[in-house]
C-alpha atoms as a PDB file:
ATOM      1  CA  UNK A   1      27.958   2.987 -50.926  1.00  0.00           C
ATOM      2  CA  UNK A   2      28.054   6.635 -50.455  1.00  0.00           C
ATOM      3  CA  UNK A   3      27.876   6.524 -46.887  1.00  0.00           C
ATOM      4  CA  UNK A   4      31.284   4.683 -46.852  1.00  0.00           C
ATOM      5  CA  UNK A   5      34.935   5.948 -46.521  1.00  0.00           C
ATOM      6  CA  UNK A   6      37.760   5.084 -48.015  1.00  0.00           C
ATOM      7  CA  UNK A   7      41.486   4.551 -46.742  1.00  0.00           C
ATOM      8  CA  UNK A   8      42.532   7.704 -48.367  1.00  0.00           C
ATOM      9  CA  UNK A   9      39.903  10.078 -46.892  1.00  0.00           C
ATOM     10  CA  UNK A  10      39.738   9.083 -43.511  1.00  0.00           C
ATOM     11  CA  UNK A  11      40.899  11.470 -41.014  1.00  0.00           C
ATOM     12  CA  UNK A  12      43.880  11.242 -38.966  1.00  0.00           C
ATOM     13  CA  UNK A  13      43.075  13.095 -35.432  1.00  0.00           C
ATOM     14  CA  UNK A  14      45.642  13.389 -33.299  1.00  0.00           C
ATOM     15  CA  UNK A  15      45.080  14.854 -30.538  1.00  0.00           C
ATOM     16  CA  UNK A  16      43.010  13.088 -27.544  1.00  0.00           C
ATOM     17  CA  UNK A  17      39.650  14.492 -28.048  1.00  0.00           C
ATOM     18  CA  UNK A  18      39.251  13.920 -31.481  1.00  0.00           C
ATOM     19  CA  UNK A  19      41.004  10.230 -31.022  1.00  0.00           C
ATOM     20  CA  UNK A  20      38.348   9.328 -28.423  1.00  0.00           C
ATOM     21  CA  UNK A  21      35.478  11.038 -30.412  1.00  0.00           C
ATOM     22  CA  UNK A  22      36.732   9.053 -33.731  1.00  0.00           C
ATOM     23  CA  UNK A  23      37.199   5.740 -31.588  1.00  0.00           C
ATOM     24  CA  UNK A  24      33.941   6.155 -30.343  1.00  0.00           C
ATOM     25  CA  UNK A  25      32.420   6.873 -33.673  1.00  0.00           C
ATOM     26  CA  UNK A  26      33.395   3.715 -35.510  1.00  0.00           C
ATOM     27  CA  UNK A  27      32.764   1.295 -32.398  1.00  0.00           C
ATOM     28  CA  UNK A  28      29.158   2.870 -32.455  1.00  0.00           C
ATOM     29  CA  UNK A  29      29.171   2.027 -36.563  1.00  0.00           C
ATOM     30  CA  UNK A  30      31.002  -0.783 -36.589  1.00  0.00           C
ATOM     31  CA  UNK A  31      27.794  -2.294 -33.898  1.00  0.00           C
ATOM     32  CA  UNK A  32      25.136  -0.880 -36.639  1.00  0.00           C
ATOM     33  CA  UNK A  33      26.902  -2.528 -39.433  1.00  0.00           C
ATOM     34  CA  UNK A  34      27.115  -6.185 -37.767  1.00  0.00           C
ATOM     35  CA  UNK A  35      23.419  -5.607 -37.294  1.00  0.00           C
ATOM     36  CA  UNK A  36      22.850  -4.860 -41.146  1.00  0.00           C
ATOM     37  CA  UNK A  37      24.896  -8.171 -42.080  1.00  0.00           C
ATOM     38  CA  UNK A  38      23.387 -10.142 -40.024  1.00  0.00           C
ATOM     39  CA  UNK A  39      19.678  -9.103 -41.469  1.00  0.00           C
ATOM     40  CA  UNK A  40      21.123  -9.356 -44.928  1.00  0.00           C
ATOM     41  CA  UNK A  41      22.823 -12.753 -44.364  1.00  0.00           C
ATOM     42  CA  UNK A  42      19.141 -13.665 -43.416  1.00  0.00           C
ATOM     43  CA  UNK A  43      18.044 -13.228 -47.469  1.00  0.00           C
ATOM     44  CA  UNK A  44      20.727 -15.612 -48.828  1.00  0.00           C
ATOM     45  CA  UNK A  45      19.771 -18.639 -50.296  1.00  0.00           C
ATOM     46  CA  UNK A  46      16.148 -16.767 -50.950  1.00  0.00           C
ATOM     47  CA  UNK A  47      14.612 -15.573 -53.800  1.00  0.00           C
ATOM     48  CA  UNK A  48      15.484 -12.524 -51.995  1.00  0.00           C
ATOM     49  CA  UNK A  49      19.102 -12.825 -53.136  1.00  0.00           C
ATOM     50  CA  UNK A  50      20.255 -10.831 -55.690  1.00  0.00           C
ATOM     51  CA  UNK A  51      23.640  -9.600 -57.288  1.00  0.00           C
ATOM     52  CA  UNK A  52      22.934  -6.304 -55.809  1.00  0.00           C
ATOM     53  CA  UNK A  53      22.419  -7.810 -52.030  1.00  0.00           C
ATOM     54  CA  UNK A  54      25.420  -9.543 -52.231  1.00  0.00           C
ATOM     55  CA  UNK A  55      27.551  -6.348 -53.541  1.00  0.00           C
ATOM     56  CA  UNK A  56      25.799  -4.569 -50.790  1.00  0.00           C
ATOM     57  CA  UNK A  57      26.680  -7.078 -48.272  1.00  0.00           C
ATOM     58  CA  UNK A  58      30.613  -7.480 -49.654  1.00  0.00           C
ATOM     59  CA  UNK A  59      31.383  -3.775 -49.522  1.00  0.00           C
ATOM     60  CA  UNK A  60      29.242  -3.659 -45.477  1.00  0.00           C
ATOM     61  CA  UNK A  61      31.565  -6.211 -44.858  1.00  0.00           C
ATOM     62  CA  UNK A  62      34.597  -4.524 -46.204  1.00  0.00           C
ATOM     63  CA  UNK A  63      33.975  -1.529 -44.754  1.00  0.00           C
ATOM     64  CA  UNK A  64      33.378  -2.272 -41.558  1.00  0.00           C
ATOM     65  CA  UNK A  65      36.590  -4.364 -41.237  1.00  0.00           C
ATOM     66  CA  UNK A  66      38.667  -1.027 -42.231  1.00  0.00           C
ATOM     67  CA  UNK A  67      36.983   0.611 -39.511  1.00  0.00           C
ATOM     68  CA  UNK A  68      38.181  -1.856 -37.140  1.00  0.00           C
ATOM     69  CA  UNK A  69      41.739  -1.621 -38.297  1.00  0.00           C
ATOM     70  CA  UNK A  70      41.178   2.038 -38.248  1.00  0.00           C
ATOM     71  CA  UNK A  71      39.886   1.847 -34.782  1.00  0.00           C
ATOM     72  CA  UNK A  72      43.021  -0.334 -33.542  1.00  0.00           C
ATOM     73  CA  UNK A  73      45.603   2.452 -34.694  1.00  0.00           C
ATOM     74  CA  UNK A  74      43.072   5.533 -33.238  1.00  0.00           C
ATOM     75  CA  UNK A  75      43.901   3.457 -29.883  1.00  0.00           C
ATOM     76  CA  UNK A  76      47.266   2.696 -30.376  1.00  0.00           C
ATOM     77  CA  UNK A  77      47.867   6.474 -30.897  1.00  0.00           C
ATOM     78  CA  UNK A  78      45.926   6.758 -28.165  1.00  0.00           C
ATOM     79  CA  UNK A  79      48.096   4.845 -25.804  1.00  0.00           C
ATOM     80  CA  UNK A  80      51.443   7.159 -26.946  1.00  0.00           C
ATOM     81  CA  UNK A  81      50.067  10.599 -26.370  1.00  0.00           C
ATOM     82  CA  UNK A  82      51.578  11.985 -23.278  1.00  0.00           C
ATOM     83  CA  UNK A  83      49.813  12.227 -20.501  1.00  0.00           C
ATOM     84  CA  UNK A  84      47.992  15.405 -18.770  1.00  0.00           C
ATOM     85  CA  UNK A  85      50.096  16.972 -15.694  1.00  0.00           C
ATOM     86  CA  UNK A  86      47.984  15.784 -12.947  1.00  0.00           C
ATOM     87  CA  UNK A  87      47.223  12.550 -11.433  1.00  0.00           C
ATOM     88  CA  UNK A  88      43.576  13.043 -11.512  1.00  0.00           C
ATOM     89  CA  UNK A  89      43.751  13.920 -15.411  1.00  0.00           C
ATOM     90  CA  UNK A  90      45.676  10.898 -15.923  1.00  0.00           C
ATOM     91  CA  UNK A  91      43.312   8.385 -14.247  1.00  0.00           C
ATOM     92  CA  UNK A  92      40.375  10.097 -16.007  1.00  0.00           C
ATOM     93  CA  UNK A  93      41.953  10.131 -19.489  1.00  0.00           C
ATOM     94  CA  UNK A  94      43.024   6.027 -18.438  1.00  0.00           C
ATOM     95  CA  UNK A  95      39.681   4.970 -17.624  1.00  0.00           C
ATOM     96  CA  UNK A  96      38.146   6.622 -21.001  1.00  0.00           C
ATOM     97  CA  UNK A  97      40.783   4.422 -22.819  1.00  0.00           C
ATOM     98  CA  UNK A  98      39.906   1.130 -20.980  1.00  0.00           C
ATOM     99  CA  UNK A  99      35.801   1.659 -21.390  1.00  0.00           C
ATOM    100  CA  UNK A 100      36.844   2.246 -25.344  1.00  0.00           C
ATOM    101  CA  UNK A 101      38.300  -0.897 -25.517  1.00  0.00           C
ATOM    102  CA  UNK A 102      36.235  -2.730 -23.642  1.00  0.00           C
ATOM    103  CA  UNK A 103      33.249  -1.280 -26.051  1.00  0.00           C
ATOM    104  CA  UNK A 104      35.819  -2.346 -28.913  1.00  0.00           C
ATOM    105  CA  UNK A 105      35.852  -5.663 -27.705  1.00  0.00           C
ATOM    106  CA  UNK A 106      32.471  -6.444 -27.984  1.00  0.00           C
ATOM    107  CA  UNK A 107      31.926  -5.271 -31.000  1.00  0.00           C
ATOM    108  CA  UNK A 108      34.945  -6.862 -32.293  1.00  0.00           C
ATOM    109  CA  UNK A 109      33.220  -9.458 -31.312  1.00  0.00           C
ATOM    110  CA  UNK A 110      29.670  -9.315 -32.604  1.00  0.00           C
ATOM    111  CA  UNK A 111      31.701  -8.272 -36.092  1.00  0.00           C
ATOM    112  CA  UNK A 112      33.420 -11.547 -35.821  1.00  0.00           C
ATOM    113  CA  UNK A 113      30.500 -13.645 -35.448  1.00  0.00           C
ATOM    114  CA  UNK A 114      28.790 -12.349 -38.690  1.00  0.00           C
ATOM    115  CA  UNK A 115      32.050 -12.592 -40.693  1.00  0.00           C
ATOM    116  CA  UNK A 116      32.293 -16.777 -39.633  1.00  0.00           C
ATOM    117  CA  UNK A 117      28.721 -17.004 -40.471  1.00  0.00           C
ATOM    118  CA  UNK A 118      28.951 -15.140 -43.664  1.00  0.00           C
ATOM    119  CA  UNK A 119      31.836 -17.203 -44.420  1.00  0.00           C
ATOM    120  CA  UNK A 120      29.664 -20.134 -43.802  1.00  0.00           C
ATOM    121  CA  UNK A 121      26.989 -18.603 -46.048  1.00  0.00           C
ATOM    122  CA  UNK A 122      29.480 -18.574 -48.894  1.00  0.00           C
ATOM    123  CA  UNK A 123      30.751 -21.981 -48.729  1.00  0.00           C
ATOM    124  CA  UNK A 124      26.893 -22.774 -48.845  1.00  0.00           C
ATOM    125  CA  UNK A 125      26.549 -21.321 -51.806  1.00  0.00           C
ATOM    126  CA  UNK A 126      29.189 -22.928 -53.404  1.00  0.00           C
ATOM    127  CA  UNK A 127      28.481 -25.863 -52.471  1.00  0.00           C
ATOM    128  CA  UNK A 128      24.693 -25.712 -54.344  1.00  0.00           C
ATOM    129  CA  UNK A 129      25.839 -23.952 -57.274  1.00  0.00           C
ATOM    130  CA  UNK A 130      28.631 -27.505 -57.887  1.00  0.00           C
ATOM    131  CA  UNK A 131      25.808 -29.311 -57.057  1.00  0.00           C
ATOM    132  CA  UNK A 132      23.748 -28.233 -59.570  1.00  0.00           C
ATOM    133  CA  UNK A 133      26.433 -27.976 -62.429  1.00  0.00           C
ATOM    134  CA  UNK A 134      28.339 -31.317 -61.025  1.00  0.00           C
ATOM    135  CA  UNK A 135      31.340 -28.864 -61.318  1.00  0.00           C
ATOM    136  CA  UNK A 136      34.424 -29.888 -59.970  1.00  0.00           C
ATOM    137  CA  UNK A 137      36.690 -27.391 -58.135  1.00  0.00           C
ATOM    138  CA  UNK A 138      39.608 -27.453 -60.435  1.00  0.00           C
ATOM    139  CA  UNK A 139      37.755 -24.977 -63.049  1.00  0.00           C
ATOM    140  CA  UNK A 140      34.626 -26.858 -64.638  1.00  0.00           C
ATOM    141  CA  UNK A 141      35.359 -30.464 -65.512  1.00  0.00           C
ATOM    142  CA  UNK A 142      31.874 -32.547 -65.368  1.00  0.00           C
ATOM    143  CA  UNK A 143      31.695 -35.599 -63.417  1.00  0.00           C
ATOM    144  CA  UNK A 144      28.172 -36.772 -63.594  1.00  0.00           C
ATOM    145  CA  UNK A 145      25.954 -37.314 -66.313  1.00  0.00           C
ATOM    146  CA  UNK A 146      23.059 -35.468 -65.559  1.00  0.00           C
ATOM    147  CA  UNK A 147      20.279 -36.928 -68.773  1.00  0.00           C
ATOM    148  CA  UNK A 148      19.606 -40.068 -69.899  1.00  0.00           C
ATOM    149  CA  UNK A 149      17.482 -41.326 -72.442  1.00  0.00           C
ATOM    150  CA  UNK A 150      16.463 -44.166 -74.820  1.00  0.00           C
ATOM    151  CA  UNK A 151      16.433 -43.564 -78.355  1.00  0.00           C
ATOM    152  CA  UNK A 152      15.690 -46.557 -81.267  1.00  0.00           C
ATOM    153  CA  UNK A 153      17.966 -46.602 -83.756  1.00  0.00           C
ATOM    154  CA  UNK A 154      17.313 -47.283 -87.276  1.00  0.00           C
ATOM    155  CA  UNK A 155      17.331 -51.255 -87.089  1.00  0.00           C
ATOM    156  CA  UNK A 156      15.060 -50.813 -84.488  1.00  0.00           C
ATOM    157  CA  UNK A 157      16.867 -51.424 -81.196  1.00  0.00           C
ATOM    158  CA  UNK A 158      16.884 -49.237 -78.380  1.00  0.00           C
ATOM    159  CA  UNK A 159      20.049 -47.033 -77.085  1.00  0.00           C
ATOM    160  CA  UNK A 160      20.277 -45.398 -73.872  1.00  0.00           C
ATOM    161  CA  UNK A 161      22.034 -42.141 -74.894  1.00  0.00           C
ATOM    162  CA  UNK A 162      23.252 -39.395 -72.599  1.00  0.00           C
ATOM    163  CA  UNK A 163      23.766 -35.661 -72.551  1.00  0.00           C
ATOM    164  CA  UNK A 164      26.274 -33.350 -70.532  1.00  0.00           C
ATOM    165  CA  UNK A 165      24.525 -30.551 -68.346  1.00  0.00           C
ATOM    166  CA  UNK A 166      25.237 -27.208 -69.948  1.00  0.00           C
ATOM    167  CA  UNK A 167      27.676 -25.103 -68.239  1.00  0.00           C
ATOM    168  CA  UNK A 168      27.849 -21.675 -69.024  1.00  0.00           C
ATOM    169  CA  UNK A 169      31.256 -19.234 -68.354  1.00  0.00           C
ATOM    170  CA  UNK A 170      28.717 -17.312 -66.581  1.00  0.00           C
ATOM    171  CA  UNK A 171      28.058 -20.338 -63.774  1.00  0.00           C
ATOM    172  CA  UNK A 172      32.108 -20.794 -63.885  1.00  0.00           C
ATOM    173  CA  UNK A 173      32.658 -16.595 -63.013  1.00  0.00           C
ATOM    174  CA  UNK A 174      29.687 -17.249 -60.103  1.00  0.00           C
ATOM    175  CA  UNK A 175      31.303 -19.843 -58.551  1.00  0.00           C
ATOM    176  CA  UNK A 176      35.311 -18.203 -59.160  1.00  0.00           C
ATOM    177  CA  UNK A 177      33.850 -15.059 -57.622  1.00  0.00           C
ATOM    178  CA  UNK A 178      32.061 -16.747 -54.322  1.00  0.00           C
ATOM    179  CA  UNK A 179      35.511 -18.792 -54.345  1.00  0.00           C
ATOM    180  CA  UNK A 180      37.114 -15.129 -53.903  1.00  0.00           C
ATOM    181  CA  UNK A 181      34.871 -13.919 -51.886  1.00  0.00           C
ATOM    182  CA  UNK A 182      35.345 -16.625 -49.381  1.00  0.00           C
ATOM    183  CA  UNK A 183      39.105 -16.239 -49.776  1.00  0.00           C
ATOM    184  CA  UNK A 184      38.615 -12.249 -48.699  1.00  0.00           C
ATOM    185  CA  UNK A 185      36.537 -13.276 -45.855  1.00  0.00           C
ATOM    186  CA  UNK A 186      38.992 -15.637 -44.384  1.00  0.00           C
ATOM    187  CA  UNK A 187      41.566 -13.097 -44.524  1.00  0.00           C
ATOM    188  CA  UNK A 188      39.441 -10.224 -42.795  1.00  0.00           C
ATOM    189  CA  UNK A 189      38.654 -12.952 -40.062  1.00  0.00           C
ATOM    190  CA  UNK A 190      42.264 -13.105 -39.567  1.00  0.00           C
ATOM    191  CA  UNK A 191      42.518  -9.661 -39.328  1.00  0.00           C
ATOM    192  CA  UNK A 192      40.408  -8.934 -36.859  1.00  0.00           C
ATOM    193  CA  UNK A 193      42.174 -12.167 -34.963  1.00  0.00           C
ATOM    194  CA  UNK A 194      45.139 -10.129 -35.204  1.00  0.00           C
ATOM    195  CA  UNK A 195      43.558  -6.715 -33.701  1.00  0.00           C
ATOM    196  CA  UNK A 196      41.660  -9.095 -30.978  1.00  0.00           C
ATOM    197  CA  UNK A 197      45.662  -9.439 -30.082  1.00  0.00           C
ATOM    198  CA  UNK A 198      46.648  -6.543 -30.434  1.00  0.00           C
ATOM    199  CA  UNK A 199      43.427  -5.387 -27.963  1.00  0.00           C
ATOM    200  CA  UNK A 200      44.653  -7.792 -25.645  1.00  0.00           C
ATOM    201  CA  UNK A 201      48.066  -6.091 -25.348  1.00  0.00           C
ATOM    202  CA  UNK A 202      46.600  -2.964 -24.931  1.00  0.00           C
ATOM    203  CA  UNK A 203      44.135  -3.817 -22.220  1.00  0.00           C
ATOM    204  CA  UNK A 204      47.274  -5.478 -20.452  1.00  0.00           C
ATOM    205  CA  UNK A 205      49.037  -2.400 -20.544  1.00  0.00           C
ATOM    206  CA  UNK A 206      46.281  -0.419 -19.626  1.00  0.00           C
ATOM    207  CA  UNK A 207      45.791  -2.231 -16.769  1.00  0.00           C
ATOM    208  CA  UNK A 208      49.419  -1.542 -15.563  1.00  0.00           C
ATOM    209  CA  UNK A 209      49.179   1.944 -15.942  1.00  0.00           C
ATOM    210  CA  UNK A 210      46.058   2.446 -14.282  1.00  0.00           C
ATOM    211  CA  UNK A 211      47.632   0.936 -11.395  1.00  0.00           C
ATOM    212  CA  UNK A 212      50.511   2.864 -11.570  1.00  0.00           C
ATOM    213  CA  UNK A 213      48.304   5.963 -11.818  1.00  0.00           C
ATOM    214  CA  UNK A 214      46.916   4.514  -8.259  1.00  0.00           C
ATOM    215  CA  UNK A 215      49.872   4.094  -6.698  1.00  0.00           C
ATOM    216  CA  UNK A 216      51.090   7.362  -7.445  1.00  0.00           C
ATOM    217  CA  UNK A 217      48.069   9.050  -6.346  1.00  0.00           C
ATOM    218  CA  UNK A 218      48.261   7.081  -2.720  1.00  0.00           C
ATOM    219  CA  UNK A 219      51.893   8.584  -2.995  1.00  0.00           C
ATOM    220  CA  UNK A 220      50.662  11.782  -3.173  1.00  0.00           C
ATOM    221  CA  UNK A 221      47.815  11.589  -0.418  1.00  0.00           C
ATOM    222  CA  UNK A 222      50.273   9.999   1.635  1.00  0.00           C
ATOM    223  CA  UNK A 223      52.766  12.851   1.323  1.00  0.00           C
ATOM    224  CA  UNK A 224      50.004  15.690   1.841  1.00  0.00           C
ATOM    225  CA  UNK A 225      49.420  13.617   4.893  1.00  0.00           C
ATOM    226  CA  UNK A 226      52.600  13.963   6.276  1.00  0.00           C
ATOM    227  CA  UNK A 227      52.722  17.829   5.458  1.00  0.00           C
ATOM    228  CA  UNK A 228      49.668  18.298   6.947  1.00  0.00           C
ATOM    229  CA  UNK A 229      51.429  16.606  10.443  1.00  0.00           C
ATOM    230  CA  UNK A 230      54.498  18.658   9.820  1.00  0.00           C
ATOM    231  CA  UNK A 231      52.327  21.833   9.739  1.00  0.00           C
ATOM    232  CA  UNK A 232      50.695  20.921  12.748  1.00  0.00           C
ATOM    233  CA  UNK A 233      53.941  20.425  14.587  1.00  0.00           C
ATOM    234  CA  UNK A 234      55.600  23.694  13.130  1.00  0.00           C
ATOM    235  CA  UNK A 235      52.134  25.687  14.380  1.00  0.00           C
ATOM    236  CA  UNK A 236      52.320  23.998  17.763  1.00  0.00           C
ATOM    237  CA  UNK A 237      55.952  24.944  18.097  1.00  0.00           C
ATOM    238  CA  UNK A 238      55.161  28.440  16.971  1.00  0.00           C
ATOM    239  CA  UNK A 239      52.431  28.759  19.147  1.00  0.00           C
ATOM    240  CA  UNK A 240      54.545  27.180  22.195  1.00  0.00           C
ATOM    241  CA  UNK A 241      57.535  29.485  21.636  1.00  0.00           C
ATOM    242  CA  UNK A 242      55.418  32.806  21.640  1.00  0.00           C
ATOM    243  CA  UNK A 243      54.445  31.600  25.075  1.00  0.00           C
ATOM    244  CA  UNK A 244      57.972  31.126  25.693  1.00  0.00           C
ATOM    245  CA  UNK A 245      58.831  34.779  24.524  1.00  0.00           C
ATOM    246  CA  UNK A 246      55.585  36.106  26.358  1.00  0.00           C
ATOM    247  CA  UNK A 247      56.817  34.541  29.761  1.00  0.00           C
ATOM    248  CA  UNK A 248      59.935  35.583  29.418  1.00  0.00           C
ATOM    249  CA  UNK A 249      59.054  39.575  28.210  1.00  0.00           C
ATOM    250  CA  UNK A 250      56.745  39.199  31.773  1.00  0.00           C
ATOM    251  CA  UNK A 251      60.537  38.355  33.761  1.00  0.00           C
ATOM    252  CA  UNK A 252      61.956  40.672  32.088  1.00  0.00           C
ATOM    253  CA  UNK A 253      59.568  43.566  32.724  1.00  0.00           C
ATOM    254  CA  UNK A 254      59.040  42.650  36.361  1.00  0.00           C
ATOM    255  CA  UNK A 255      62.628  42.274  36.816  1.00  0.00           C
ATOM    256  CA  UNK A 256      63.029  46.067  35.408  1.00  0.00           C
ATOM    257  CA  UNK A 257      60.523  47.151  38.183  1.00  0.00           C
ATOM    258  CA  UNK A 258      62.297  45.481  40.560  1.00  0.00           C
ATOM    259  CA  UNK A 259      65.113  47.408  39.391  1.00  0.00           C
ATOM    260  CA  UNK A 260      63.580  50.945  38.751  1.00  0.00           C
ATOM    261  CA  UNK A 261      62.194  50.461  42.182  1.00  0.00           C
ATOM    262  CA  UNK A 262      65.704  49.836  44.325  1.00  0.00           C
ATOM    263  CA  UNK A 263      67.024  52.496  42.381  1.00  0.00           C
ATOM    264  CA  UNK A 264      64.358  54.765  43.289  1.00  0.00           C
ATOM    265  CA  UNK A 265      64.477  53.947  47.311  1.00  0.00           C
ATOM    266  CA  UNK A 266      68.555  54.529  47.045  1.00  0.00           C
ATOM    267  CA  UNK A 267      68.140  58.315  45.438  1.00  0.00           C
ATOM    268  CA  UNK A 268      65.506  58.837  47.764  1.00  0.00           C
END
């Protein structure tokens, strides 16, 4: 599909903008490709289904379980970036990771609901396809007769005769290739199992730094608090020793007229 990626040309941002852009990206695509499975899991078993649907619907579901994985390590790198300078920055930049993963987790989860059903789907389909060839698992050995007839024989007397089904190698590579496809499935379910737990980590931690974030900003309020009171004090002070000084320059000059005033009376 030309409107898929692969590993090798997939971007690597780095730095937080393009992270949270890129994170936001594939949670928004990895939500519109669930969608698409689930419509397309509607036509198996239809005359609707075709080789083509099911390519289509292999390579959806491929796809969009690289762009969880790719997701995952977008918030992983997320989580090591250093942090901006100031408290504010820090609680903003912590609550844009935690809505992320919480948006992450529910599509995780809608993902994961289409891959078990598609899973089912498969099995389905394998199921039928034995049926209908009385194929055993181990690679094509029939267990049923599926025709009988009666046939006279030349003196007359009748014989019940059978005949196998037909199985082609074509019917064999079907059911190998469903058989494989099944296998894959399994395996991306565990994957995205394994990113649920990794998620879970991440939200844990998350949760531990936004409330160290807190703290520190109550630190901080608390401490502009207490300058704030020290300022007070100091302007209170200031303010109570120019009164001081202004009392005292009043003595002082009222004491020199005092003076200035004996002197005068003894020259005169």
């Amino acid at each position: 599909m030309s409107s898929m990626r692969t590993d090798s040309s997939w971007s690597q941002p780095r730095d937080t903008s393009s992270l949270i852009q890129a994170c936001t990206f594939n949670i928004q695509k990895i939500s519109q490709n669930s969608g698409q499975i689930k419509n397309l899991l509607y036509q198996l078993g239809t005359r609707q289904e075709t080789s083509e649907l099911q390519e289509r619907l292999q390579q959806l579901q491929h796809y969009t379980n690289q762009l969880a994985k790719e997701t995952n390590r977008h918030l992983k790198e997320l989580g090591l970036l250093p942090p901006p300078l100031s408290p504010s920055e820090q609680r903003q930049h912590k609550l844009q990771r935690e809505r992320l993963m919480n948006d992450f987790s529910a599509a995780l989860n809608n993902f994961q609901v289409v891959q078990r059903r598609a899973a089912e789907k498969e099995k389905e389909s394998v199921a039928r396809a034995r049926a209908g060839s009385r194929v055993l698992g181990d690679g094509g050995n029939v267990n049923e007769q599926l025709v009988t007839f009666e046939k006279d024989d030349e003196w007359g007397q009748s014989q019940t005769q059978t005949e196998e089904p037909t199985i082609t190698e074509e019917d064999l590579e079907s059911i190998k290739e469903r058989e494989t496809n099944i296998r894959q499935l399994e395996a991306d379910i565990m994957d995205v199992n394994q990113i649920f737990k990794d998620l879970a980590v991440m939200i844990h931690d998350q949760g531990d730094m936004i409330d160290s974030i807190e703290a520190n900003v109550e630190s901080a309020e608390v401490h502009v608090d207490r300058g704030a009171v020290q300022l007070q004090k100091a302007v209170y002070y200031q303010r109570k020793s120019r009164k001081r000084m202004c009392m005292l320059a009043m003595v002082m000059s009222l004491v020199l007229i005092i003076l200035i005033i004996i002197i005068w009376q003894a020259i005169k």
